[in-house]
C-alpha atoms as a PDB file:
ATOM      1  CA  UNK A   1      13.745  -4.429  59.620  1.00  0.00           C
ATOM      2  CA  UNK A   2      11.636  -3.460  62.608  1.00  0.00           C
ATOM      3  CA  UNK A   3      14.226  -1.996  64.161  1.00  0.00           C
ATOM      4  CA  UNK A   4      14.827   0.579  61.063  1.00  0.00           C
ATOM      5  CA  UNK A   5      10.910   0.879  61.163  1.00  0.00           C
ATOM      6  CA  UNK A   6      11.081   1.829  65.063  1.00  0.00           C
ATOM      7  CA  UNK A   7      14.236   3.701  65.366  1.00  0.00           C
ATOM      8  CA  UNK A   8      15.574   4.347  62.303  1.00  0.00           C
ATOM      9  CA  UNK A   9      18.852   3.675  60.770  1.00  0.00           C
ATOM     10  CA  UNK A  10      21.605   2.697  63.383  1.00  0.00           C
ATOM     11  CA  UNK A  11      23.385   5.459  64.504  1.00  0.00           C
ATOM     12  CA  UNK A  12      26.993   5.596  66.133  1.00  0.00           C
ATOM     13  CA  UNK A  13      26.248   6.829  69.301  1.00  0.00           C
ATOM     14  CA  UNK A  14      23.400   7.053  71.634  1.00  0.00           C
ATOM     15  CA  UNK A  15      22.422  10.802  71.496  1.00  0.00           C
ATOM     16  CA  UNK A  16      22.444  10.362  67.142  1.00  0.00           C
ATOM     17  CA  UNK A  17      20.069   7.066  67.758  1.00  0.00           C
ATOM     18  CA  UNK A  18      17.781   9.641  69.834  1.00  0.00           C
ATOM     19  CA  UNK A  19      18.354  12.163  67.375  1.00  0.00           C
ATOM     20  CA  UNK A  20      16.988   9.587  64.434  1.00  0.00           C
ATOM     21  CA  UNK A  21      14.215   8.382  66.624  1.00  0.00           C
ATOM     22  CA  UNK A  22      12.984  12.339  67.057  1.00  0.00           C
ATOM     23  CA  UNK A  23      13.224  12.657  62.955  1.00  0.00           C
ATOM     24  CA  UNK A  24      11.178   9.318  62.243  1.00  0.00           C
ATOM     25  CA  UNK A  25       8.402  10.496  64.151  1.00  0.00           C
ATOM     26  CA  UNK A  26       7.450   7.286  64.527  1.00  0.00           C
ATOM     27  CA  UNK A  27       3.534   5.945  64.665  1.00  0.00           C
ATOM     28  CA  UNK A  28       2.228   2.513  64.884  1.00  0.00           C
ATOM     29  CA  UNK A  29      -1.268   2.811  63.079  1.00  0.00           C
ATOM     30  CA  UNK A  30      -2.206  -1.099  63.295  1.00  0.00           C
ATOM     31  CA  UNK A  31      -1.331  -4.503  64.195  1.00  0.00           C
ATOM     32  CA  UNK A  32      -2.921  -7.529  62.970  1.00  0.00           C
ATOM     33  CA  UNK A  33      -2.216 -10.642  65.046  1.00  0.00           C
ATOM     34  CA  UNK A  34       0.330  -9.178  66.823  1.00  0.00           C
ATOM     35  CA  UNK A  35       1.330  -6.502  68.918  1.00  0.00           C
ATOM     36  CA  UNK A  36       3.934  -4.813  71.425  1.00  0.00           C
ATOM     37  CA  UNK A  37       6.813  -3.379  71.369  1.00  0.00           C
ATOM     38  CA  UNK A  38       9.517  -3.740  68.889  1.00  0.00           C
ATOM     39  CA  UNK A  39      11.169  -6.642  71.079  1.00  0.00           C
ATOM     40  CA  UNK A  40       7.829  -8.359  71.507  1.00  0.00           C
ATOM     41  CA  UNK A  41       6.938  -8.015  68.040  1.00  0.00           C
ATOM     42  CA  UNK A  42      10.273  -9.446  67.151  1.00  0.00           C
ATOM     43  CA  UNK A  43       9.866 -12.392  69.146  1.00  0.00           C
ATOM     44  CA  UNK A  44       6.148 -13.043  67.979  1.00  0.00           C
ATOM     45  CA  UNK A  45       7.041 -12.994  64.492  1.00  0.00           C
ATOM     46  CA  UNK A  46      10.401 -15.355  65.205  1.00  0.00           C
ATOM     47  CA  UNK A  47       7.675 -17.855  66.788  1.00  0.00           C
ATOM     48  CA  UNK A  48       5.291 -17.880  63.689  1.00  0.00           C
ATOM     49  CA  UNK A  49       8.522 -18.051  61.255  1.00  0.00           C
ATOM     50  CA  UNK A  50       9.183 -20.974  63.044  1.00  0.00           C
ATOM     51  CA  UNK A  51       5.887 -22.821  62.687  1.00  0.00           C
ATOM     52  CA  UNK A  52       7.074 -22.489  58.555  1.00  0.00           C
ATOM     53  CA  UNK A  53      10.705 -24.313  58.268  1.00  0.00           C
ATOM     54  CA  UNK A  54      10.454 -24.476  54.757  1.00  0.00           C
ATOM     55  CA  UNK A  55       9.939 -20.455  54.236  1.00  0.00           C
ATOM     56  CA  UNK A  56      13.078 -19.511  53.559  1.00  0.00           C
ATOM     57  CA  UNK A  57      12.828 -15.854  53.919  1.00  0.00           C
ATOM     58  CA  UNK A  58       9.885 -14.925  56.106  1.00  0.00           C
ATOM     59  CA  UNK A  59      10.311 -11.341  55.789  1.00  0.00           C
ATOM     60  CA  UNK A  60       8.816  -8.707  53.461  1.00  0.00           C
ATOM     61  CA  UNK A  61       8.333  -5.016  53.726  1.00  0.00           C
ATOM     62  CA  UNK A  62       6.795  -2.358  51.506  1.00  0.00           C
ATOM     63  CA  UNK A  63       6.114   1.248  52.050  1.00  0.00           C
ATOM     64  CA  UNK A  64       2.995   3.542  51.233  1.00  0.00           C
ATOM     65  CA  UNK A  65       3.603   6.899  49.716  1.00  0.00           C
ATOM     66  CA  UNK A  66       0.910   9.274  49.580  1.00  0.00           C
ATOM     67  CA  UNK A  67       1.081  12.150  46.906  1.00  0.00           C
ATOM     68  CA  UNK A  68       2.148  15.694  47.991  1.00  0.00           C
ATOM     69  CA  UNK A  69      -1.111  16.800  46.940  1.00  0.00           C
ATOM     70  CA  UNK A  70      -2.917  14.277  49.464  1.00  0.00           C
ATOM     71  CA  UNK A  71      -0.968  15.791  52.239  1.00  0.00           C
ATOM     72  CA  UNK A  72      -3.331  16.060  55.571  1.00  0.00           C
ATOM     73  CA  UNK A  73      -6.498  14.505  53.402  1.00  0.00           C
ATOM     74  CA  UNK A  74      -6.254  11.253  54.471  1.00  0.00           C
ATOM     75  CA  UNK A  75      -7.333  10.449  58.235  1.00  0.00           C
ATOM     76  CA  UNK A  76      -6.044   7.792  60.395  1.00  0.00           C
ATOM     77  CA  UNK A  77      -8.660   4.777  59.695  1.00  0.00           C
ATOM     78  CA  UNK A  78      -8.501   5.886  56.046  1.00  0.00           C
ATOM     79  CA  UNK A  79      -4.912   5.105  55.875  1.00  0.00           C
ATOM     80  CA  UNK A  80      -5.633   1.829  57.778  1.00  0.00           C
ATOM     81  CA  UNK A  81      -8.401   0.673  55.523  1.00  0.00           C
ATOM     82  CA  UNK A  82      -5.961   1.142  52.517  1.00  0.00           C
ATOM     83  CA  UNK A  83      -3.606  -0.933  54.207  1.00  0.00           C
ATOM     84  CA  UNK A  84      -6.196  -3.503  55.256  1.00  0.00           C
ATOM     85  CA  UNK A  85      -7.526  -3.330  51.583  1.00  0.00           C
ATOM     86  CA  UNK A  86      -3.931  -3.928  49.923  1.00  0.00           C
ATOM     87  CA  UNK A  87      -3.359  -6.672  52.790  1.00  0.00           C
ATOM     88  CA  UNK A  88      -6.689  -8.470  51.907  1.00  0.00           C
ATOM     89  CA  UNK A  89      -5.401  -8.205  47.361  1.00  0.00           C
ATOM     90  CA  UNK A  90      -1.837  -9.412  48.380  1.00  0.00           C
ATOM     91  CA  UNK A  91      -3.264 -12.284  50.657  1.00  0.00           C
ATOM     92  CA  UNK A  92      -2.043 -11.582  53.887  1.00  0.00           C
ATOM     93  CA  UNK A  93      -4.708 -10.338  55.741  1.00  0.00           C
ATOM     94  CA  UNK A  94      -4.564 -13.678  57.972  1.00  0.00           C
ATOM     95  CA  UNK A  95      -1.608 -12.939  58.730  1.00  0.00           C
ATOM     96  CA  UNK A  96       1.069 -10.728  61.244  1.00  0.00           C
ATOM     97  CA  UNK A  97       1.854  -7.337  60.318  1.00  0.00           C
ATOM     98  CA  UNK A  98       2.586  -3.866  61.707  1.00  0.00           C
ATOM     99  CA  UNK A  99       1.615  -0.417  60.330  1.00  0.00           C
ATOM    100  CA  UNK A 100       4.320   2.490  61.391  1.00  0.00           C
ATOM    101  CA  UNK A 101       4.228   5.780  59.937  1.00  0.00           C
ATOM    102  CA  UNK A 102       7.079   8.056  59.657  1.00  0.00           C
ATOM    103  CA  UNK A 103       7.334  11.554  59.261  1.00  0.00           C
ATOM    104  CA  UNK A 104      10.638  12.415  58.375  1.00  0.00           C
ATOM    105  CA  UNK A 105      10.049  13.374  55.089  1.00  0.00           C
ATOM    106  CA  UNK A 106       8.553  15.750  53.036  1.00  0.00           C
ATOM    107  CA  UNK A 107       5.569  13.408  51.813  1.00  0.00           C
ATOM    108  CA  UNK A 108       3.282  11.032  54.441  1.00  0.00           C
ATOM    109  CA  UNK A 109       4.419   7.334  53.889  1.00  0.00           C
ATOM    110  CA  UNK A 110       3.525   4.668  55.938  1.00  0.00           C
ATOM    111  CA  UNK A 111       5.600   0.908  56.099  1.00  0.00           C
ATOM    112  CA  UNK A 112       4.023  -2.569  56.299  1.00  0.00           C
ATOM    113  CA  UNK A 113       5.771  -5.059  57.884  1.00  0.00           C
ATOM    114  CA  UNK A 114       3.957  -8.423  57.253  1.00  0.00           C
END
């Protein structure tokens, strides 16, 4: 999963990778116990797994569409208090995630990645 959130959908060649990567837009908003690259986030959130044998499936993923009609209303810490909000309802606000916004559509969306 953090690979789709930081380079998009696996591509057949090189130059189409780099030509997904360019669409995404990525932007990593916030971390929250964690941070690096994808490879380091990857291998921080392997280690925590780990300290949880009985989870069986440690990952989980949602995404955060705004409305057309909120297009370029919402600032940067406005989108990160939502996210901090929705982390602190859904009872992982102790925990890892990542915030990455994409841009390649038509609407502003951002993915969690607890």
């Amino acid at each position: 999963m953090l690979h789709y959130l930081f380079e998009g959908r696996r591509q057949e060649s090189k130059e189409l990778q780099m030509q997904e990567l360019e669409k995404k837009q990525v932007e990593v908003i916030a971390y929250n116990q964690c941070f690096g690259t994808r490879l380091e986030l990857v291998r921080e959130m392997i280690e925590v797994a780990k300290l949880n044998p009985d989870q069986s499936k440690p990952v989980f993923h949602f995404s955060l569409s705004f409305a057309h009609s909120d297009a370029g209303k919402l600032g940067l810490q406005d989108k990160i208090d939502m996210v901090e909000k929705l982390a602190e309802k859904f009872d992982f606000k102790d925990h890892q995630y990542v915030v990455v916004a994409h841009k390649d559509t038509d609407h502003e969306h951002l993915h969690v990645r607890p």
